[in-house]
C-alpha atoms as a PDB file:
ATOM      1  CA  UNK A   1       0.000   0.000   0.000  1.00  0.00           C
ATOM      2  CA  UNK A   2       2.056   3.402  -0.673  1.00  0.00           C
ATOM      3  CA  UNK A   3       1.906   6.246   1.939  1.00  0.00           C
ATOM      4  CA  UNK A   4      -0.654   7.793   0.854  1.00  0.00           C
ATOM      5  CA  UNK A   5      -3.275   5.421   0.700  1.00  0.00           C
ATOM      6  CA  UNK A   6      -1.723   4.229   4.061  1.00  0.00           C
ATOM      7  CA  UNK A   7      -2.600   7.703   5.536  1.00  0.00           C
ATOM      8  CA  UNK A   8      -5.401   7.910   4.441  1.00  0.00           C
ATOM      9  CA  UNK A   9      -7.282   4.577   5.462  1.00  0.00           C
ATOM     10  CA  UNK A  10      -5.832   5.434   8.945  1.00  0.00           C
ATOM     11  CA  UNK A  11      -6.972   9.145   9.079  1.00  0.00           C
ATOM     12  CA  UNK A  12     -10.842   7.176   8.155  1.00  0.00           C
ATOM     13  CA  UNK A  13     -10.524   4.374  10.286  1.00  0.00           C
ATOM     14  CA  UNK A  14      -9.747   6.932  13.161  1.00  0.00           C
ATOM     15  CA  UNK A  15     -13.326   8.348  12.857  1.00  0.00           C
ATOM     16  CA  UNK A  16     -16.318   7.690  13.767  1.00  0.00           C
ATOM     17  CA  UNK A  17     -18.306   5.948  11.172  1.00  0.00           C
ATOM     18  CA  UNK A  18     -22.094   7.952  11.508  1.00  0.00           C
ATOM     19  CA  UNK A  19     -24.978   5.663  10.951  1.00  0.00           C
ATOM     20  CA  UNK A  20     -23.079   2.453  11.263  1.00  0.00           C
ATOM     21  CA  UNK A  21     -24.709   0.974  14.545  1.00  0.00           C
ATOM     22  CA  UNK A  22     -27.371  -1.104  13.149  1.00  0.00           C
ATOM     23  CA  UNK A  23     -29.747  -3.425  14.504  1.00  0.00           C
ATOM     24  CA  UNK A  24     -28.970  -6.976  13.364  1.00  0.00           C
ATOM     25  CA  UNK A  25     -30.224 -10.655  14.069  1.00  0.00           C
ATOM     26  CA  UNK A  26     -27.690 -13.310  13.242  1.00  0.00           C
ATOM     27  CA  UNK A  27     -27.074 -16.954  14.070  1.00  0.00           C
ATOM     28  CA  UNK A  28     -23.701 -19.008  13.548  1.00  0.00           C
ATOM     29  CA  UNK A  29     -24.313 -22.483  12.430  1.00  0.00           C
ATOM     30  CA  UNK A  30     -27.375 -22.239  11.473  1.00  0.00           C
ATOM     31  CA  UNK A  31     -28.083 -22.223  15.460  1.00  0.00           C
ATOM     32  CA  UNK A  32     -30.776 -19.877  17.042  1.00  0.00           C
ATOM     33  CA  UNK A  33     -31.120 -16.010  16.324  1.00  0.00           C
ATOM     34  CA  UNK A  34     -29.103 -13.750  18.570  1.00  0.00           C
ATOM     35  CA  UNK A  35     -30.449  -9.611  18.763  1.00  0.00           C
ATOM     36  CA  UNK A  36     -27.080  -7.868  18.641  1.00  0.00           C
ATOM     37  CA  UNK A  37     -26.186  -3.977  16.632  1.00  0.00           C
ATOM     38  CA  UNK A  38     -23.197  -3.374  14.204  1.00  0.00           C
ATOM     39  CA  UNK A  39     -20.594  -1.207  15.415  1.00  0.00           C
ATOM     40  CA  UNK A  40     -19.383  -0.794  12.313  1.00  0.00           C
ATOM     41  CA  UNK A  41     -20.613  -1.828   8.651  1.00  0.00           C
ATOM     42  CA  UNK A  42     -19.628  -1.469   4.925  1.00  0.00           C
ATOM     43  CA  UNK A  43     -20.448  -3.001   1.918  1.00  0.00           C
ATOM     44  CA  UNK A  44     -17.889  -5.485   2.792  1.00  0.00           C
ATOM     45  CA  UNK A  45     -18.608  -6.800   6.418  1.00  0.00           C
ATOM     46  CA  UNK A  46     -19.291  -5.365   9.580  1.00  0.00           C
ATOM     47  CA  UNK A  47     -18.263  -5.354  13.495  1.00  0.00           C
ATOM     48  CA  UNK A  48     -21.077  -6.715  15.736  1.00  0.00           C
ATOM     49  CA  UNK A  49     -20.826  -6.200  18.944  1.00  0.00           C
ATOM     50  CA  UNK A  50     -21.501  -8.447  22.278  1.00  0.00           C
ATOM     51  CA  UNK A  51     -21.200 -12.194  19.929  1.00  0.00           C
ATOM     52  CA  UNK A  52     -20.206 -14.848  22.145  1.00  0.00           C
ATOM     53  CA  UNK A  53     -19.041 -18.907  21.488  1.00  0.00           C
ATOM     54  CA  UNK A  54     -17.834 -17.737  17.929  1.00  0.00           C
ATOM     55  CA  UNK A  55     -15.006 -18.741  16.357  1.00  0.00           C
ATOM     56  CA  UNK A  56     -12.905 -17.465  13.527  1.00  0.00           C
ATOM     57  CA  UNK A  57     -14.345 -18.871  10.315  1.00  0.00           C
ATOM     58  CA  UNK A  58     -17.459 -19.581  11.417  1.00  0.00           C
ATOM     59  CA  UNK A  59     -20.765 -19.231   8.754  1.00  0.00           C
ATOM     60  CA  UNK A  60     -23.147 -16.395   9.745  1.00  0.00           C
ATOM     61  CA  UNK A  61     -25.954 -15.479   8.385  1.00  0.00           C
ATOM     62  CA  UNK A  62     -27.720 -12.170   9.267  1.00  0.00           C
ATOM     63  CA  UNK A  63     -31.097 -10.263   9.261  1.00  0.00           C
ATOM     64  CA  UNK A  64     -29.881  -6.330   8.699  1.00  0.00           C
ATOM     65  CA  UNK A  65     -32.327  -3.415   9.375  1.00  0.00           C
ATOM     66  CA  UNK A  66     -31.587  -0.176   7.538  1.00  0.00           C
ATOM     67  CA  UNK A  67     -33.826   2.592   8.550  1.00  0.00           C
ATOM     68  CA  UNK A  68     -34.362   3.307   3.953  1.00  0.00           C
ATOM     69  CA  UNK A  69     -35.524  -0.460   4.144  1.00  0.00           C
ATOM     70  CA  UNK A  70     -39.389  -1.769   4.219  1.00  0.00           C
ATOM     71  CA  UNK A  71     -37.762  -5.062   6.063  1.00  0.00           C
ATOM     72  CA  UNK A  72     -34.631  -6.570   6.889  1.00  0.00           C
ATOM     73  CA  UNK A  73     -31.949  -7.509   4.419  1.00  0.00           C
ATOM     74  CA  UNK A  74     -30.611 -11.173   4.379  1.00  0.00           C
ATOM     75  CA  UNK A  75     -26.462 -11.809   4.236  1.00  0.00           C
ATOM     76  CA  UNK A  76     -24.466 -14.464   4.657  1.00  0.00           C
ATOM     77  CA  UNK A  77     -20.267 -14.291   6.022  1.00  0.00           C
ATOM     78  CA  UNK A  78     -17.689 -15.747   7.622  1.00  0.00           C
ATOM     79  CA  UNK A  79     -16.626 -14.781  11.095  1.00  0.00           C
ATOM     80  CA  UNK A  80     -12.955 -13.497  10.175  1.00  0.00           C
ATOM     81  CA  UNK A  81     -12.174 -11.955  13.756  1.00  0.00           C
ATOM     82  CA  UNK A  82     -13.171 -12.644  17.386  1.00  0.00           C
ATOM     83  CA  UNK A  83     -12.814  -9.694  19.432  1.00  0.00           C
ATOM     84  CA  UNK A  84     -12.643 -10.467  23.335  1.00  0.00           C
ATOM     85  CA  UNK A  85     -13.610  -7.098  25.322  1.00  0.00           C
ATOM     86  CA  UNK A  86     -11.507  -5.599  27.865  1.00  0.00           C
ATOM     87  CA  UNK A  87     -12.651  -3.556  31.494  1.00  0.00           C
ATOM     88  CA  UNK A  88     -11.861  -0.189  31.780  1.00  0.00           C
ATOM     89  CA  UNK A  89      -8.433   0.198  34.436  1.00  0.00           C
ATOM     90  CA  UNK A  90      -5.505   1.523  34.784  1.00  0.00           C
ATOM     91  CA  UNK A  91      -5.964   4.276  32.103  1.00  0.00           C
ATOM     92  CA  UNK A  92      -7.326   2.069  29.488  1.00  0.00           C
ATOM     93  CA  UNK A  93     -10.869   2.851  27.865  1.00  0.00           C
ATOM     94  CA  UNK A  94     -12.892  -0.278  27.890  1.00  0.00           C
ATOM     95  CA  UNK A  95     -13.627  -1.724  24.720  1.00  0.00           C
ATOM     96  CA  UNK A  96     -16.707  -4.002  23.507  1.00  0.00           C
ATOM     97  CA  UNK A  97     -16.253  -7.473  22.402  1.00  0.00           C
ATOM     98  CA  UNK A  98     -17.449  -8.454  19.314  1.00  0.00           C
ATOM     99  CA  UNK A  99     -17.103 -10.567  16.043  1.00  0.00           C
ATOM    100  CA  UNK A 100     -15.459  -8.656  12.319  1.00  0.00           C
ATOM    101  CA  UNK A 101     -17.647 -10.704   9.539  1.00  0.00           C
ATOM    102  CA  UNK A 102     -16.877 -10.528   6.250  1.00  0.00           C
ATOM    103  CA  UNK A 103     -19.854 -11.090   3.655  1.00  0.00           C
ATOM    104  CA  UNK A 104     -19.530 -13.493   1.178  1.00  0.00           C
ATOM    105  CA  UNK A 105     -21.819 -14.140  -1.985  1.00  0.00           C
ATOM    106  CA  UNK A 106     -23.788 -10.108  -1.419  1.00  0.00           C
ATOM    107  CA  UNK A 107     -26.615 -10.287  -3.554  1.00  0.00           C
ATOM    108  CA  UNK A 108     -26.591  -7.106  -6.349  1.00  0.00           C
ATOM    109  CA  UNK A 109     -30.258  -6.000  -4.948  1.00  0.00           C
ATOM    110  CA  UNK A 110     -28.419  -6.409  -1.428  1.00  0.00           C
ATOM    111  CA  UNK A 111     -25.403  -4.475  -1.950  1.00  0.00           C
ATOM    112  CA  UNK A 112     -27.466  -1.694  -4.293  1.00  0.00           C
ATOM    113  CA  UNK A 113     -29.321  -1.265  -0.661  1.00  0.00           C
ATOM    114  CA  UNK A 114     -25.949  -0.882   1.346  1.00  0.00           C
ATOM    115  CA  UNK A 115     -24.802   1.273  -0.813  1.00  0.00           C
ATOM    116  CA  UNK A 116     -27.348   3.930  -1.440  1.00  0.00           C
ATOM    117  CA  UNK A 117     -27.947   3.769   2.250  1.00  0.00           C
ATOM    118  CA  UNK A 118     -23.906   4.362   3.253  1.00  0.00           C
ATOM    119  CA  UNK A 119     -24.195   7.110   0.236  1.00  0.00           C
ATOM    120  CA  UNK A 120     -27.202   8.780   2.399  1.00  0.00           C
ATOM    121  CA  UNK A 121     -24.846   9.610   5.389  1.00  0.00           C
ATOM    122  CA  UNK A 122     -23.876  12.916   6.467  1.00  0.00           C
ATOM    123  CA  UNK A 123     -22.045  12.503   9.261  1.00  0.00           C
ATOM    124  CA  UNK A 124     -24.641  14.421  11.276  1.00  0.00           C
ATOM    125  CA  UNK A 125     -26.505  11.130  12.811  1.00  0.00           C
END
């Protein structure tokens, strides 16, 4: 990656992401539903916060509700990184456990959705 593009994916990952925590339902496995909320979501995959006894490549499948949606939106992933959380202490922030999924197989109709809704942002939600 040159130093540019380096910069530059660290100067966004640094920020807040506006109208990234979602509510989701999603089940490893096909094993029951679990209520959970992204912390973080693109096109590509998403944080979800607070998703225990998952392991790294893991199936998922989720149920995604964006508020420019009649009903939920169907996705399937892999679990690609298991997140355990940490207390607050010693001058360390606490930080939420969680699960980085990376969606495999989008459908077009899907990722239209994501998209125009990510394109919607302002930063001001």
């Amino acid at each position: 990656m040159s130093g540019h593009a380096h910069e530059r994916r660290r100067h966004f990952r640094g920020k807040p992401r506006a109208g990234r925590i979602l509510p989701v339902r999603f089940r490893i496995k096909n094993g029951a539903w679990h209520a959970g909320s992204t912390r973080n979501i693109g096109v590509g995959g998403a944080f979800i916060a607070d998703a225990p006894g998952v392991a790294v490549g893991d199936p998922i499948e989720l149920e995604l509700v964006l508020p420019s949606c009649d009903g939920p939106l169907a996705l399937r992933g892999v679990v690609r990184r298991v997140h355990e959380g940490s207390a607050a202490g010693d001058g360390v922030e606490a930080s939420d456990g969680g699960i980085g999924i990376e969606f495999v197989e989008v459908e077009v109709d899907v990722l239209l959705e994501l998209n125009d809704y990510f394109a919607s942002l302002t930063g001001s939600e």
